[in-house]
N, C-alpha and C. Protein backbone atom coordinates (compact mmCIF):
# COMPACT_ATOMS: atom_id res chain seq x y z
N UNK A 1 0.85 -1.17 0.00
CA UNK A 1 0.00 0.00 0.00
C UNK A 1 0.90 1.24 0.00
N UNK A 2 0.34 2.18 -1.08
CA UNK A 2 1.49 3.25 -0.90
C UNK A 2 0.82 4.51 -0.26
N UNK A 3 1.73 4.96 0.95
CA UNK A 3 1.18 6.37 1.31
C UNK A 3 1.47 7.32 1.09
N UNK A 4 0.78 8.11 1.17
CA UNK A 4 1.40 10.01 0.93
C UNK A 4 1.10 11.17 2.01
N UNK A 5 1.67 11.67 2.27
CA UNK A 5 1.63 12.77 3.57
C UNK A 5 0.64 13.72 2.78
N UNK A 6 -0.32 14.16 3.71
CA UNK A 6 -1.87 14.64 3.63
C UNK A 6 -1.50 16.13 4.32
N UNK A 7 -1.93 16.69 4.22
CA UNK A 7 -2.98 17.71 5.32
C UNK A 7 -4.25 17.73 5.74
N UNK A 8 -4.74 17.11 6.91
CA UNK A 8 -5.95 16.90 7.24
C UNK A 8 -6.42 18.11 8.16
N UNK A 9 -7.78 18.60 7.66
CA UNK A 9 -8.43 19.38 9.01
C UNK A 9 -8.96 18.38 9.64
N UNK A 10 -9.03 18.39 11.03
CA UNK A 10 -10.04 17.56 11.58
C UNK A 10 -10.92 17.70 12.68
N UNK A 11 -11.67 17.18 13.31
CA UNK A 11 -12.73 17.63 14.41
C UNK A 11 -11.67 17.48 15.48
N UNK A 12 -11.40 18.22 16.69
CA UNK A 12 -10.89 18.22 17.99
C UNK A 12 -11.86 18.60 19.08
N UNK A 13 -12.62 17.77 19.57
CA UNK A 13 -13.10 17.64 20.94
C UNK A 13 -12.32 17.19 22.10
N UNK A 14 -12.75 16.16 22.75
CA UNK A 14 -11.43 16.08 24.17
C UNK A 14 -10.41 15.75 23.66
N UNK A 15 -10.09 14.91 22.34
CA UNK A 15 -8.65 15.19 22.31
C UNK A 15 -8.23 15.79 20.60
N UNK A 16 -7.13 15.67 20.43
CA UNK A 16 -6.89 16.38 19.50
C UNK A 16 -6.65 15.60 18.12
N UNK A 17 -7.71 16.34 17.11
CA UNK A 17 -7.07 14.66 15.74
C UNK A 17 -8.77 14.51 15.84
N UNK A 18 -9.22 14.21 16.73
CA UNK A 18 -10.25 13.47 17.19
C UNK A 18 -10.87 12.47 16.00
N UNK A 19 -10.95 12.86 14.96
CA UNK A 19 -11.87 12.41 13.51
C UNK A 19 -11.25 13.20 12.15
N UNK A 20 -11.14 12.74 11.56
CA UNK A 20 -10.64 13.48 9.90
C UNK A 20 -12.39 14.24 9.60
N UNK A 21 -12.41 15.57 9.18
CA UNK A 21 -13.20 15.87 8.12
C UNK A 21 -13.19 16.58 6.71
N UNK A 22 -11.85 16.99 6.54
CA UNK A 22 -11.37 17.08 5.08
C UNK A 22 -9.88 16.89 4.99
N UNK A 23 -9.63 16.28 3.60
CA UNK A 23 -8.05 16.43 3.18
C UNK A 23 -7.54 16.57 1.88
N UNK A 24 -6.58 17.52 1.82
CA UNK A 24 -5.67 17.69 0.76
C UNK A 24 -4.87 16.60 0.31
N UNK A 25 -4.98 16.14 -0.91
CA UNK A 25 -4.07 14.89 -1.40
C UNK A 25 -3.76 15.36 -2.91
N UNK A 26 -2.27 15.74 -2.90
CA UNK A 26 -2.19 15.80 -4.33
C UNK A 26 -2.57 17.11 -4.77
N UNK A 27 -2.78 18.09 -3.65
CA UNK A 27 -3.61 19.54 -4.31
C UNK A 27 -4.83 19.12 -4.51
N UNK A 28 -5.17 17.91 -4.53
CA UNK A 28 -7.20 18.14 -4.54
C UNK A 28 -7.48 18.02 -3.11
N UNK A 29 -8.60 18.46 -2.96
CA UNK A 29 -9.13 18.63 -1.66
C UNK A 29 -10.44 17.83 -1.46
N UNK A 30 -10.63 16.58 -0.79
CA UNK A 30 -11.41 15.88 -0.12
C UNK A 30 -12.28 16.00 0.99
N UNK A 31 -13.52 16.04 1.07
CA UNK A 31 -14.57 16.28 2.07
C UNK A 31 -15.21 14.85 2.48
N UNK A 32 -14.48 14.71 3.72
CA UNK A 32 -15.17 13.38 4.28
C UNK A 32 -16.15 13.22 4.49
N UNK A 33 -17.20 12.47 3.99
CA UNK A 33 -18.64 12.18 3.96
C UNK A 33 -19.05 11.34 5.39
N UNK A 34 -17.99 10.46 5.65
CA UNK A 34 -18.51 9.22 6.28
C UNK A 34 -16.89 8.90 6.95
N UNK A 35 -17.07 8.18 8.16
CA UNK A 35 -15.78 7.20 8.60
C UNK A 35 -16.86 5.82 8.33
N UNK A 36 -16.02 5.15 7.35
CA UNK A 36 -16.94 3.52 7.54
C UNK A 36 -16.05 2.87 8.63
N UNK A 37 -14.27 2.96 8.67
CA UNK A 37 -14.53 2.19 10.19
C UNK A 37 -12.89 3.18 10.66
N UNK A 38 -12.71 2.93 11.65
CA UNK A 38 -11.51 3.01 12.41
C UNK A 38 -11.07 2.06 13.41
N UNK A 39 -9.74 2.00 13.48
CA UNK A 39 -8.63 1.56 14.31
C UNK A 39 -7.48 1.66 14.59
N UNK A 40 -6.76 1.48 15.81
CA UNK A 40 -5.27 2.09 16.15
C UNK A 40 -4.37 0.61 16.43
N UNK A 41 -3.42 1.36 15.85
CA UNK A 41 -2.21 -0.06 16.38
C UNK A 41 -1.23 0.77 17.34
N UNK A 42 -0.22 -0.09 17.81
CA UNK A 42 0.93 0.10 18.61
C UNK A 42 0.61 1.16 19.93
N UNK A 43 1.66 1.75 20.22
CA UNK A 43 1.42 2.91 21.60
C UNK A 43 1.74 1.80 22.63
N UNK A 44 2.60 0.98 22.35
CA UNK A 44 2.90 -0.14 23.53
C UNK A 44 3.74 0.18 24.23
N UNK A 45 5.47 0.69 23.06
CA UNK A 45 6.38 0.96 23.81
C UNK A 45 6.52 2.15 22.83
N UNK A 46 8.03 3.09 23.48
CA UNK A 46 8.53 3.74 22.49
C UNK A 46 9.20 3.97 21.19
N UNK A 47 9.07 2.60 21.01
CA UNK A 47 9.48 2.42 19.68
C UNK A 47 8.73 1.92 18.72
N UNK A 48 7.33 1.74 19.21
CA UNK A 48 6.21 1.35 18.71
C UNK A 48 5.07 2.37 19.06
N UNK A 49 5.32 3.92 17.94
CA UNK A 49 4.13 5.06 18.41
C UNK A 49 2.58 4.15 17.91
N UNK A 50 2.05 5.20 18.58
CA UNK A 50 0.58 4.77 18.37
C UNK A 50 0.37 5.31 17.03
N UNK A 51 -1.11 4.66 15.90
CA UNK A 51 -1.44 5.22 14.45
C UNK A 51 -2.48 4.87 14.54
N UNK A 52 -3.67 6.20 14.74
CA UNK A 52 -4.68 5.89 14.62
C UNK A 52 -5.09 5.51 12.79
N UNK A 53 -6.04 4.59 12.28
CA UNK A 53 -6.26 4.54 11.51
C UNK A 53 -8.02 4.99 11.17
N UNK A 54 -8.19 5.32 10.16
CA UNK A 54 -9.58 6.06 9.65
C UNK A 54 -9.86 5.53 8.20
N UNK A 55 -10.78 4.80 7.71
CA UNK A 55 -11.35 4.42 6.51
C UNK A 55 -12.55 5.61 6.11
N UNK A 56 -12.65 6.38 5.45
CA UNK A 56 -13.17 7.11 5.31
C UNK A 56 -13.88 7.30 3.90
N UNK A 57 -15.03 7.38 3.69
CA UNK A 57 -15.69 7.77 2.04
C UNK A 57 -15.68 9.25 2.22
N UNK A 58 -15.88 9.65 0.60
CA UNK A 58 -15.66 11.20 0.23
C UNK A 58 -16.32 11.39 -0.15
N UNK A 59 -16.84 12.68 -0.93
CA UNK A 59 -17.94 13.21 -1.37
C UNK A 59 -18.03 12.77 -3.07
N UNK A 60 -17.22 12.71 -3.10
CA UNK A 60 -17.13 12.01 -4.62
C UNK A 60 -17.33 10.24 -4.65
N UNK A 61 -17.28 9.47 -3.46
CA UNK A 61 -17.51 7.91 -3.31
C UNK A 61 -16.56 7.29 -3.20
N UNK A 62 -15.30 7.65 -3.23
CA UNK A 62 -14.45 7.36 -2.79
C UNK A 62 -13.64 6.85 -1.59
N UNK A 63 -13.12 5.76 -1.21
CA UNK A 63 -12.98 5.53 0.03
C UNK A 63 -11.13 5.41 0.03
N UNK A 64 -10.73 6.05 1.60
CA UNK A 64 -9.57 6.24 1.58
C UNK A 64 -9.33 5.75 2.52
N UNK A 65 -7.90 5.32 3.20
CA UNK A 65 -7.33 5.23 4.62
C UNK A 65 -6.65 6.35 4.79
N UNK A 66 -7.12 6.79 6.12
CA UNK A 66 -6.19 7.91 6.75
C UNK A 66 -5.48 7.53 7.98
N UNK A 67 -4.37 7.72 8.10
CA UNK A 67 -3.40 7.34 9.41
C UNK A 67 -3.26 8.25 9.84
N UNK A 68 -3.27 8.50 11.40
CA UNK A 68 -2.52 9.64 12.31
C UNK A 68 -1.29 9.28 12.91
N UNK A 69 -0.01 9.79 12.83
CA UNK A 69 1.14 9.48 13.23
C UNK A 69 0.94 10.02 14.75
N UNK A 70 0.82 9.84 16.04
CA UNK A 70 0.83 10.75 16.85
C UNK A 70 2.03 11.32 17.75
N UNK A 71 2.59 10.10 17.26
CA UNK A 71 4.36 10.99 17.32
C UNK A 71 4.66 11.99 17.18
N UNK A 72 4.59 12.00 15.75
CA UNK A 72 5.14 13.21 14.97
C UNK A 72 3.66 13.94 14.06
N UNK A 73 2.72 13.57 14.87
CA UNK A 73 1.54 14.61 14.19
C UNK A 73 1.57 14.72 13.12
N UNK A 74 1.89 13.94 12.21
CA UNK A 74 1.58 14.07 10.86
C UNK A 74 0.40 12.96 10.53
N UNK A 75 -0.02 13.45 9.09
CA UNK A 75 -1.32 12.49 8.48
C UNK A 75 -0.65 11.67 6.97
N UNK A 76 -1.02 10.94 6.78
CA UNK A 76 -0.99 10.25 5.38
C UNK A 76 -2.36 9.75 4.79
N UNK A 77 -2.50 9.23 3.83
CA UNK A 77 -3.22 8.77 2.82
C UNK A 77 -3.14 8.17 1.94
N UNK A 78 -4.12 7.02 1.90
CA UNK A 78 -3.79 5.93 0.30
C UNK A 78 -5.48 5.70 0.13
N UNK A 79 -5.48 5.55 -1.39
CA UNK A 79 -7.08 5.17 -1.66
C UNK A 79 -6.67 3.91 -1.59
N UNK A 80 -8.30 3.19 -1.21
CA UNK A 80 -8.55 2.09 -1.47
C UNK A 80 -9.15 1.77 -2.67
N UNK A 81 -8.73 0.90 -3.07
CA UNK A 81 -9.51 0.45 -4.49
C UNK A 81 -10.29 -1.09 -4.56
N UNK A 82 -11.43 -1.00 -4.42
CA UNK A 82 -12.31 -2.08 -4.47
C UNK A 82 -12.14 -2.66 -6.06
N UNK A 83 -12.34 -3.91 -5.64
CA UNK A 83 -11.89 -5.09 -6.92
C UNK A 83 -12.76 -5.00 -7.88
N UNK A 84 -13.11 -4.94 -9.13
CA UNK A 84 -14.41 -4.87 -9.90
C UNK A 84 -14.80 -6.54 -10.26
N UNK A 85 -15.95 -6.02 -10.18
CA UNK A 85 -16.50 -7.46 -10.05
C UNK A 85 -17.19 -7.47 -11.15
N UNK A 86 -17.97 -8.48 -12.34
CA UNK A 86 -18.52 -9.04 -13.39
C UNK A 86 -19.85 -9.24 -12.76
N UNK A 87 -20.50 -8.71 -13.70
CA UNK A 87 -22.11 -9.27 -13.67
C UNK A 87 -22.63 -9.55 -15.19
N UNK A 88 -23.37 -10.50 -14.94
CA UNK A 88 -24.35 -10.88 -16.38
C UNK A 88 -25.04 -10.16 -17.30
């Protein structure tokens, strides 16, 4: 999967990051419609930061992964691409 460093705005309630709701990829700009799911790995030790992860659709139908580095506060991004499937 290949990523690319984003600029995300995002919602900040109690903590900060809280939810993606738009991002820059590439100079286009993305408006998150939806999170279909999230999850975080690591934050065990220090050499293992925490990354929140965000699956997110766009306003165009598009669905992306967004990672939060919380280390180093940065965001990335990769689309997902669903398999095409054959019908009769």
């Amino acid at each position: 999967m290949d990523w690319a460093l984003v600029q995300v705005e995002a919602y900040s309630g109690y903590r900060a990051g809280e939810r993606p709701l738009r991002f820059v990829l590439a100079g286009e700009r993305h408006e998150v419609t939806g999170i279909v799911d999230r999850w975080y790995e690591g934050g065990k030790s220090p050499k293992d930061p925490k990354l929140d992860y965000y699956k997110v659709r766009t306003a165009s139908g598009d669905d992306y992964l967004l990672r939060y580095n919380t280390l180093f506060d940065t965001w990335s991004a990769s689309r997902v691409h669903h398999p095409v499937t054959m019908t009769d």
